[in-house]
PDB file of N, CA and C in Angstrom:
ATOM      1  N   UNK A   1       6.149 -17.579  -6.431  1.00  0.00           N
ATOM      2  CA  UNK A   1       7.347 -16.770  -6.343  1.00  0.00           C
ATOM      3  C   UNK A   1       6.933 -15.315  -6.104  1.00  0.00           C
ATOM      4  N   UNK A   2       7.954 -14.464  -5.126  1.00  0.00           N
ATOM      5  CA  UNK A   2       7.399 -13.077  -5.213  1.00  0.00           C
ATOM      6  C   UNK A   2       7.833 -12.419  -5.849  1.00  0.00           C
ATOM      7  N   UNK A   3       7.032 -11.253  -6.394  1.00  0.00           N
ATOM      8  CA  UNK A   3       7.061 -10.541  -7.154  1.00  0.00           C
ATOM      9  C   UNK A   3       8.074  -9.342  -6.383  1.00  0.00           C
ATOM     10  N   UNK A   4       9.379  -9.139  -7.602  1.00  0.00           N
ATOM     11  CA  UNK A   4      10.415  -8.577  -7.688  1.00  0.00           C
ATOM     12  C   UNK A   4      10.295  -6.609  -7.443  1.00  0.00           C
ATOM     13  N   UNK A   5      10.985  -6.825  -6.463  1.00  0.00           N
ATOM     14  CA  UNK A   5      10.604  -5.008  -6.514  1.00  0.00           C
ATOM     15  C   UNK A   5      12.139  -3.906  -6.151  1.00  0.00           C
ATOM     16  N   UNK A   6      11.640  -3.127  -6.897  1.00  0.00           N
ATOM     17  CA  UNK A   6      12.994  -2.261  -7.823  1.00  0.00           C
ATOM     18  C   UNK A   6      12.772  -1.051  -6.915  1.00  0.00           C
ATOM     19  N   UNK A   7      13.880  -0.351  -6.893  1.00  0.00           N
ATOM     20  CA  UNK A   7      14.310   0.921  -5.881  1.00  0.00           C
ATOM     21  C   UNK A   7      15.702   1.459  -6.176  1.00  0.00           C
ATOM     22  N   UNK A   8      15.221   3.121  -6.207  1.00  0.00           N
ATOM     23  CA  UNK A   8      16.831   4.029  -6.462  1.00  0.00           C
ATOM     24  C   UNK A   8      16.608   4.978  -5.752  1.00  0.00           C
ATOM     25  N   UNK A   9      17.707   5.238  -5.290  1.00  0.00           N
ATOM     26  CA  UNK A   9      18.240   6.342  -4.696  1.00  0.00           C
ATOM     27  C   UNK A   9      18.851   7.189  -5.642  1.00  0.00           C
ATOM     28  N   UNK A  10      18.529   8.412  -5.621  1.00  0.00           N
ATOM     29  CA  UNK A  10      18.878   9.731  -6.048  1.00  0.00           C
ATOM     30  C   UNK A  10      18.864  10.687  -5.582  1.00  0.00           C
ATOM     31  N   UNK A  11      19.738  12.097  -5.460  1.00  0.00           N
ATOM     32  CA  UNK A  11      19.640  13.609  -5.400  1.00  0.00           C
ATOM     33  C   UNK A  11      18.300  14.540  -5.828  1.00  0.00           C
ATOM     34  N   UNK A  12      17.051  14.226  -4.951  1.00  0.00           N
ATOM     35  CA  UNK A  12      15.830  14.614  -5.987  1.00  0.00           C
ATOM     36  C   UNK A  12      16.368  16.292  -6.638  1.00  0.00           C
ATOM     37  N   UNK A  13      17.294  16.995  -5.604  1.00  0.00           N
ATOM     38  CA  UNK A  13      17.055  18.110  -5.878  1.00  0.00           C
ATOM     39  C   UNK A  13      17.995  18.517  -6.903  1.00  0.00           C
ATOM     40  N   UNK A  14      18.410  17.156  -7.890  1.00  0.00           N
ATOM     41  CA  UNK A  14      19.417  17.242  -8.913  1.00  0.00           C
ATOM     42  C   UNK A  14      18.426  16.730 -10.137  1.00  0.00           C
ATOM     43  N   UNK A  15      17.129  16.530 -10.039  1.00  0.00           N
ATOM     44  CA  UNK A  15      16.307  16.143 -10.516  1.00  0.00           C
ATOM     45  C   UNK A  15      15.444  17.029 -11.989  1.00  0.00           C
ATOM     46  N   UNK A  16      15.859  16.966 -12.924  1.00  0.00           N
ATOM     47  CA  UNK A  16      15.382  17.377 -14.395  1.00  0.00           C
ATOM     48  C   UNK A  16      14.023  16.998 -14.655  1.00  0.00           C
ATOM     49  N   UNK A  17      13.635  15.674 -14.201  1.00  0.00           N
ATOM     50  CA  UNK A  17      12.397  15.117 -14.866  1.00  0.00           C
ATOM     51  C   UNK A  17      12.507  14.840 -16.066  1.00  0.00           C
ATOM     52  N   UNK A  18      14.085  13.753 -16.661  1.00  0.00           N
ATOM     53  CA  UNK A  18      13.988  13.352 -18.208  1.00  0.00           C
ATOM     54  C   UNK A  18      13.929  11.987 -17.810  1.00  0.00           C
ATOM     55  N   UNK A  19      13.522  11.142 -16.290  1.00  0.00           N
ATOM     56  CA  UNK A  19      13.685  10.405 -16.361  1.00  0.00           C
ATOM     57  C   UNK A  19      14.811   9.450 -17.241  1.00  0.00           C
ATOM     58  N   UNK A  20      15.683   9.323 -17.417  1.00  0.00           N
ATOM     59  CA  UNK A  20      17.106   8.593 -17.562  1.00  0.00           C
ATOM     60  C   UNK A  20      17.335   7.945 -16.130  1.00  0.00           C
ATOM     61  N   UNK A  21      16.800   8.412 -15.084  1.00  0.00           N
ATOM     62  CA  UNK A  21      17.217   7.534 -14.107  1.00  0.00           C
ATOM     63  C   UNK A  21      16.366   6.009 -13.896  1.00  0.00           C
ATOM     64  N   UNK A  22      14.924   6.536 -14.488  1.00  0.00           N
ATOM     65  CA  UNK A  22      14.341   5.137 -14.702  1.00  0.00           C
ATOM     66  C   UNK A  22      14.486   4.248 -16.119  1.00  0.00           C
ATOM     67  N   UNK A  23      14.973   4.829 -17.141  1.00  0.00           N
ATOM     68  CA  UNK A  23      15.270   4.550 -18.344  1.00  0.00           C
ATOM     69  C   UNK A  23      16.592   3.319 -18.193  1.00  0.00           C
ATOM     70  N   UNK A  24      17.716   3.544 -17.078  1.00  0.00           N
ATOM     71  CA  UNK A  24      18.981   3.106 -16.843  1.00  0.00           C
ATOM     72  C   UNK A  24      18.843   2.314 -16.224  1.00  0.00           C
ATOM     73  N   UNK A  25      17.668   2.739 -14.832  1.00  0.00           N
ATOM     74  CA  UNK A  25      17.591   1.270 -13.662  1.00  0.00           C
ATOM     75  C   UNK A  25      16.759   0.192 -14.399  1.00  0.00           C
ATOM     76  N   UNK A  26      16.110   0.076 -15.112  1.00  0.00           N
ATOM     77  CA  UNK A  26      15.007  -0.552 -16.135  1.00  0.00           C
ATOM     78  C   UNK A  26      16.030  -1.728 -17.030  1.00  0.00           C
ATOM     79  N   UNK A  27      16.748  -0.722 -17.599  1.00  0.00           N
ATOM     80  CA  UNK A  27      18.113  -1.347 -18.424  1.00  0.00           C
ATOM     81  C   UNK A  27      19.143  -2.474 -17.854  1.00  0.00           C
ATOM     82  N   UNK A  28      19.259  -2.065 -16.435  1.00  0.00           N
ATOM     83  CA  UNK A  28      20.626  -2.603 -15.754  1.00  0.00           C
ATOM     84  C   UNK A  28      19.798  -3.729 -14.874  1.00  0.00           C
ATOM     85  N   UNK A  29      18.549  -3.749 -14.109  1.00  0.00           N
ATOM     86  CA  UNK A  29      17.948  -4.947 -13.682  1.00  0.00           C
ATOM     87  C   UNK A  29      17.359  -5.695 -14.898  1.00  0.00           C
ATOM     88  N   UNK A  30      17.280  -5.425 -15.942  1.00  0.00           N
ATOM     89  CA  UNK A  30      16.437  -6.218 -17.175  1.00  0.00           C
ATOM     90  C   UNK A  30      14.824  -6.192 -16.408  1.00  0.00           C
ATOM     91  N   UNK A  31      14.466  -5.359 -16.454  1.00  0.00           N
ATOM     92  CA  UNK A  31      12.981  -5.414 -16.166  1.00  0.00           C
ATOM     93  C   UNK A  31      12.040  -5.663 -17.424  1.00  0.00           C
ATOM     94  N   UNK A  32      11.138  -6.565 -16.946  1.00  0.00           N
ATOM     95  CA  UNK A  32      10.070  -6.860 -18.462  1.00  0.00           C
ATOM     96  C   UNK A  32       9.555  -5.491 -18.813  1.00  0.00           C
ATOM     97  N   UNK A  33       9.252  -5.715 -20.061  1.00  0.00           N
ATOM     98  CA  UNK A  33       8.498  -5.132 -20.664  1.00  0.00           C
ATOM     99  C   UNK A  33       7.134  -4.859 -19.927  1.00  0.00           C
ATOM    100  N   UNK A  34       6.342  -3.356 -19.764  1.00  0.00           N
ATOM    101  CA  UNK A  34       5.042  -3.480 -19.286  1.00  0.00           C
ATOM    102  C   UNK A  34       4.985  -3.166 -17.595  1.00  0.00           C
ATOM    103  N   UNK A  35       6.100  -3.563 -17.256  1.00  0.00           N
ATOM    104  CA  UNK A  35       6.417  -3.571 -15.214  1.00  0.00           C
ATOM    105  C   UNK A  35       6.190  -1.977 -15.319  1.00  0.00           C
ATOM    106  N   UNK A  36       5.439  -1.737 -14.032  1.00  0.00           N
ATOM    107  CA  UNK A  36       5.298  -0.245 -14.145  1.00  0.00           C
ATOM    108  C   UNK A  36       5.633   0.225 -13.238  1.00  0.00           C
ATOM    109  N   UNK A  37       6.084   1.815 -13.167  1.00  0.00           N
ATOM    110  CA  UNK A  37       6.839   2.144 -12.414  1.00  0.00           C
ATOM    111  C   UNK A  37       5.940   3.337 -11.562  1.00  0.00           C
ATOM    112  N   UNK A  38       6.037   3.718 -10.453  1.00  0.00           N
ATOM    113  CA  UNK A  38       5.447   4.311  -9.394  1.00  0.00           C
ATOM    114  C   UNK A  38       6.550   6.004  -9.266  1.00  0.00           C
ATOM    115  N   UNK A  39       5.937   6.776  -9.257  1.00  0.00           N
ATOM    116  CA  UNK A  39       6.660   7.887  -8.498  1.00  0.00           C
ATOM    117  C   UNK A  39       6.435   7.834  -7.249  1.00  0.00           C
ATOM    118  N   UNK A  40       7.127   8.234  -6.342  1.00  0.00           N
ATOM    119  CA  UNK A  40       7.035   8.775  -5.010  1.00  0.00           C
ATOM    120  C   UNK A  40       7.181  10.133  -3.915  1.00  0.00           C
TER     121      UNK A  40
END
């Protein structure tokens, strides 16, 4: 099976850096525990 891959769109230039936007997308796909996440 392939391995599941996650993506958001956001306003970077509305961007704080408290991360809540990965805190929420994490939450709302049920991502495991440990899946790690990439900046770009």
């Amino acid at each position: 099976m392939a391995k599941k891959k996650y993506a958001i769109v956001l306003d970077a230039s509305k961007c704080l850096n408290c991360k809540a936007c990965t805190v929420a997308c994490k939450f709302e796909n049920d991502v495991p525990v440990g899946h790690e996440t990439y900046r770009i």
